[in-house]
N, C-alpha and C. Protein backbone atom coordinates (compact mmCIF):
# COMPACT_ATOMS: atom_id res chain seq x y z
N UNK A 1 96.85 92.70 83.09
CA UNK A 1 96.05 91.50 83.31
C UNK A 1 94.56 91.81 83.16
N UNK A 2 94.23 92.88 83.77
CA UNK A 2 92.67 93.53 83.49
C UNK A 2 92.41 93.55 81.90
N UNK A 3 93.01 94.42 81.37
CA UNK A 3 92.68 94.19 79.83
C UNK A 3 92.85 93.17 79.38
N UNK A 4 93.64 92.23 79.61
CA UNK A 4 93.63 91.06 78.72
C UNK A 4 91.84 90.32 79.26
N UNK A 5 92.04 89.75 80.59
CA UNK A 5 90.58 89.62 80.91
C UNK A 5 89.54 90.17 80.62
N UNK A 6 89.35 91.20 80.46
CA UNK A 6 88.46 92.20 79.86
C UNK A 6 87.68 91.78 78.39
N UNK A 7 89.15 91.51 77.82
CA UNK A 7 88.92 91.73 76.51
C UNK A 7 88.17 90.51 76.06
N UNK A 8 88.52 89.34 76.73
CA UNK A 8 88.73 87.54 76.46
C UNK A 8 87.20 87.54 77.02
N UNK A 9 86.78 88.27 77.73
CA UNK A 9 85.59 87.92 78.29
C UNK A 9 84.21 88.82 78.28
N UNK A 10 84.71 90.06 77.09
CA UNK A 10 84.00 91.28 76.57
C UNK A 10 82.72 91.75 77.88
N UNK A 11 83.53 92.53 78.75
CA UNK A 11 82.99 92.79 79.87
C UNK A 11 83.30 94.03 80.13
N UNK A 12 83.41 94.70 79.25
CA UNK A 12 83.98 96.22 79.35
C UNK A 12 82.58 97.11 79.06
N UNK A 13 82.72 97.78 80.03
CA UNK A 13 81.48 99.04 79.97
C UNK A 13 80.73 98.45 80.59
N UNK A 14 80.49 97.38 81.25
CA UNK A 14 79.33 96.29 82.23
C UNK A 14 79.74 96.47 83.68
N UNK A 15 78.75 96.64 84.63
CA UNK A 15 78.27 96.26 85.72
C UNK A 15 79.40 94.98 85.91
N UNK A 16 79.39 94.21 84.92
CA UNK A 16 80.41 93.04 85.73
C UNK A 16 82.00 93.22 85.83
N UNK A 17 82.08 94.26 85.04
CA UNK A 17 83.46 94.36 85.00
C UNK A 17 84.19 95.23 86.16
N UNK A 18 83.30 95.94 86.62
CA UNK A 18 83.49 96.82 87.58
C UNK A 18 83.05 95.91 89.12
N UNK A 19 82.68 95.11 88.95
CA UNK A 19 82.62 94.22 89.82
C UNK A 19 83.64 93.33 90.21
N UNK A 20 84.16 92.53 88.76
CA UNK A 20 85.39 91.94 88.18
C UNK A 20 86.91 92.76 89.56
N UNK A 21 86.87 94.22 89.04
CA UNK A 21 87.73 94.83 89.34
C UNK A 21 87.97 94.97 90.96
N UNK A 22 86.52 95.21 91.53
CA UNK A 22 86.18 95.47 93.03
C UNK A 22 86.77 94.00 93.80
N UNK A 23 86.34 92.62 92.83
CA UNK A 23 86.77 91.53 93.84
C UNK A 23 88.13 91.41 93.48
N UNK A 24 88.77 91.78 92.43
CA UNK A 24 90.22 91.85 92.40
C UNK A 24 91.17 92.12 93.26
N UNK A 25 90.80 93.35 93.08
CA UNK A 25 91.53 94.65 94.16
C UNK A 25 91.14 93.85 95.68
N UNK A 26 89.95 93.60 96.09
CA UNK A 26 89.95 93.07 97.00
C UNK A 26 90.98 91.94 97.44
N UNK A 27 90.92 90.58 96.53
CA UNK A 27 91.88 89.55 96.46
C UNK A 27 92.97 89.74 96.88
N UNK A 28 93.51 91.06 96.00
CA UNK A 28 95.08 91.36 95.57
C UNK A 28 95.12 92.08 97.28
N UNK A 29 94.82 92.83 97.03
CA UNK A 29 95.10 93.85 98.96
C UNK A 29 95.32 92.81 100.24
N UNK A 30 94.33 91.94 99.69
CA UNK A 30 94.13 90.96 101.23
C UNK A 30 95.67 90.11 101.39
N UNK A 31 96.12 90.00 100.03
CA UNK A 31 96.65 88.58 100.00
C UNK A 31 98.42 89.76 100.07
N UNK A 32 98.45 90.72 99.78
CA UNK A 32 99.93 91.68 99.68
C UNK A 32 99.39 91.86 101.18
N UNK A 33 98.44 92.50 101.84
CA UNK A 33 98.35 92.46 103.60
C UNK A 33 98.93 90.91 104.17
N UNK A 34 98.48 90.41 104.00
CA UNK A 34 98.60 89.18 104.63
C UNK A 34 100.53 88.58 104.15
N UNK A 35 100.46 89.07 103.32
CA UNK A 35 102.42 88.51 103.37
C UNK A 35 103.09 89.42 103.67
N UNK A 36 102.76 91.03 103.96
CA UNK A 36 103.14 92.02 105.11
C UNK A 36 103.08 91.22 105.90
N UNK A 37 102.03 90.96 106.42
CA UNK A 37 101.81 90.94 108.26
C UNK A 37 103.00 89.98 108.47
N UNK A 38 103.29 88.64 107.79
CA UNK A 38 103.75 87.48 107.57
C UNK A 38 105.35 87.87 107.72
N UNK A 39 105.63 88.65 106.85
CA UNK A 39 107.01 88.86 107.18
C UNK A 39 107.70 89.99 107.84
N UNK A 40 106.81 91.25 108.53
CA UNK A 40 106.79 91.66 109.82
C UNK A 40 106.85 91.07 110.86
N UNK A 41 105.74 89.90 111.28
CA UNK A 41 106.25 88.54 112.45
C UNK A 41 106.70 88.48 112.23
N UNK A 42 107.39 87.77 111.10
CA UNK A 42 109.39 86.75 111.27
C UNK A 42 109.84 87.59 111.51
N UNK A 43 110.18 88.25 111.04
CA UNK A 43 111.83 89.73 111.10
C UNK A 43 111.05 90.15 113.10
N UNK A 44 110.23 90.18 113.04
CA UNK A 44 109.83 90.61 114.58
C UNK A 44 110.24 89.23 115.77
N UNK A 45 109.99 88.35 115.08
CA UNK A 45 110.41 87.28 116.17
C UNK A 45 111.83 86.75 116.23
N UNK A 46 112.62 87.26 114.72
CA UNK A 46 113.80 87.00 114.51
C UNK A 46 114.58 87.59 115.74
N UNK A 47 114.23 89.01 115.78
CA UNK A 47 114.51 89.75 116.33
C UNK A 47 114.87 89.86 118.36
N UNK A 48 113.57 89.81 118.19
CA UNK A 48 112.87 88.96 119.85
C UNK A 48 113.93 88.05 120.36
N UNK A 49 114.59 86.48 119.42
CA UNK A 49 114.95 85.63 119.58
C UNK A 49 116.54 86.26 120.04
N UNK A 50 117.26 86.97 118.91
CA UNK A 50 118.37 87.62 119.56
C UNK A 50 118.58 88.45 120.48
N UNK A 51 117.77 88.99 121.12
CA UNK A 51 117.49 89.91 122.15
C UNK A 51 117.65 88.99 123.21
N UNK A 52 116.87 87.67 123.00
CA UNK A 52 117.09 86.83 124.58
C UNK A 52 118.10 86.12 124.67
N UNK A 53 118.77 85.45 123.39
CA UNK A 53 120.29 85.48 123.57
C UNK A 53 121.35 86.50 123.71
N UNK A 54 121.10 87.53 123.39
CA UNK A 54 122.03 88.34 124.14
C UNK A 54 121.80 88.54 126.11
N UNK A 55 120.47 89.09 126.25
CA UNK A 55 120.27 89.09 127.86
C UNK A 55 120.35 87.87 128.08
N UNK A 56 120.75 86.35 127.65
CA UNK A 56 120.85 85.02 128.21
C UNK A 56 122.13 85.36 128.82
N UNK A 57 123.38 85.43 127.21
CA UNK A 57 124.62 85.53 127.62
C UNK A 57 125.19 86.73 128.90
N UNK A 58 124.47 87.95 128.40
CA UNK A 58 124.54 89.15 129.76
C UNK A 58 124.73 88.19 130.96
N UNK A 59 123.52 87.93 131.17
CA UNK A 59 123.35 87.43 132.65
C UNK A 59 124.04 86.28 132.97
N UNK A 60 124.44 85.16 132.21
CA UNK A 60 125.34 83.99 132.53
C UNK A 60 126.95 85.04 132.80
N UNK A 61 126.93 85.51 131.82
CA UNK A 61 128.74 86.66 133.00
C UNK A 61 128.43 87.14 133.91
N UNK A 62 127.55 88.04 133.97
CA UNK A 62 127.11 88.20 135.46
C UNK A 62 127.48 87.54 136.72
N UNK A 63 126.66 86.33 136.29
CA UNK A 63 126.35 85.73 137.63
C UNK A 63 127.76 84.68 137.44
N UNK A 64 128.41 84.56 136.55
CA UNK A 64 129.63 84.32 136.45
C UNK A 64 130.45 85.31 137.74
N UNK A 65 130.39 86.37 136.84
CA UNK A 65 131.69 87.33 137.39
C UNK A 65 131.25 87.52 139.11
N UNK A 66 129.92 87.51 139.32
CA UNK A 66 129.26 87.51 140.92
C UNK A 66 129.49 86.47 141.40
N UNK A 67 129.49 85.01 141.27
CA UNK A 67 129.67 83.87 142.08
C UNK A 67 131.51 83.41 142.07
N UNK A 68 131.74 83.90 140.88
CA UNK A 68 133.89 83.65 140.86
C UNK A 68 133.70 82.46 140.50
N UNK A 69 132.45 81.44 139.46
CA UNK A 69 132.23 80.49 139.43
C UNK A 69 132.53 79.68 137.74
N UNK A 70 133.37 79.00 137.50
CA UNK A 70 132.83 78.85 135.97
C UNK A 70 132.02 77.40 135.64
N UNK A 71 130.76 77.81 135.34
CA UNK A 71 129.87 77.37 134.87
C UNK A 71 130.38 75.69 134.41
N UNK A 72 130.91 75.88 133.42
CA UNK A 72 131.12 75.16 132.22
C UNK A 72 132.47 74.04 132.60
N UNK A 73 133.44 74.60 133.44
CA UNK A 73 134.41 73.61 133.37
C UNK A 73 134.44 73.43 135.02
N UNK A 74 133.92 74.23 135.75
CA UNK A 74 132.72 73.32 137.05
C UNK A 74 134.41 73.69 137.92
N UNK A 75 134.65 74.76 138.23
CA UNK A 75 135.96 75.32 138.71
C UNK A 75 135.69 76.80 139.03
N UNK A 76 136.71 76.95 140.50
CA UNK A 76 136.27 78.35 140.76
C UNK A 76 137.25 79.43 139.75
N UNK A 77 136.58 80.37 139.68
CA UNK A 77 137.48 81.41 138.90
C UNK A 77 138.25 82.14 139.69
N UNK A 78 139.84 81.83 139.38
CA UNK A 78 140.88 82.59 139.86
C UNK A 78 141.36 83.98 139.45
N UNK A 79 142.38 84.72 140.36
CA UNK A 79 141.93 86.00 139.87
C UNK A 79 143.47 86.06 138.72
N UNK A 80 143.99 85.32 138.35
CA UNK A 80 144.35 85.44 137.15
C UNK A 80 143.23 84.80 136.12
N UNK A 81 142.54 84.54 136.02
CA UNK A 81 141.60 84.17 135.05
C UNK A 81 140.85 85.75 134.51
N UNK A 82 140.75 86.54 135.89
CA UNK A 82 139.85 87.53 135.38
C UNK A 82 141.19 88.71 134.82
N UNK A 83 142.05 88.94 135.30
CA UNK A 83 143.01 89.64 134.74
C UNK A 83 143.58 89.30 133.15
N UNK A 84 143.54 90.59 132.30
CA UNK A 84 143.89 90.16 130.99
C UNK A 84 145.55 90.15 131.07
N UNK A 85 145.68 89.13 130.03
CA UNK A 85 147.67 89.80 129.62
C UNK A 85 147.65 91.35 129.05
């Protein structure tokens, strides 16, 4: 892409071209940083998000298996409920 610009705009061996190049590189770095950072957060918050559904579910058995209570169908838990076949 440099040479083609270069060439289209005969700026080679100039002060501007080396300038050309400096705000480039600049552009280009900022903007490949910035969709790093971008998709480090997601995958980081993705992450985060399953972590608190798992310690959600942890702790709802818990306090399941501690109270003998089930939550959901609003009934105490019998102790064939907790015994497997």
């Amino acid at each position: 892409m440099d040479a083609f610009l270069g060439d289209y705009l005969g700026v080679y061996d100039t002060e501007y071209y080396f300038l050309y190049c400096l705000v480039f590189d600049i552009y280009f770095s900022t903007q490949v940083k910035g969709a790093l950072i971008s998709r480090v957060s997601f995958e980081f918050n993705i992450v985060k998000y399953l972590l608190s559904l798992q310690s959600f579910w942890n702790d709802y058995y818990t306090l399941r298996s501690l109270t003998l209570y089930d939550f959901i169908q609003n009934e105490k838990i019998t102790l064939d409920d907790l015994l497997f076949d």
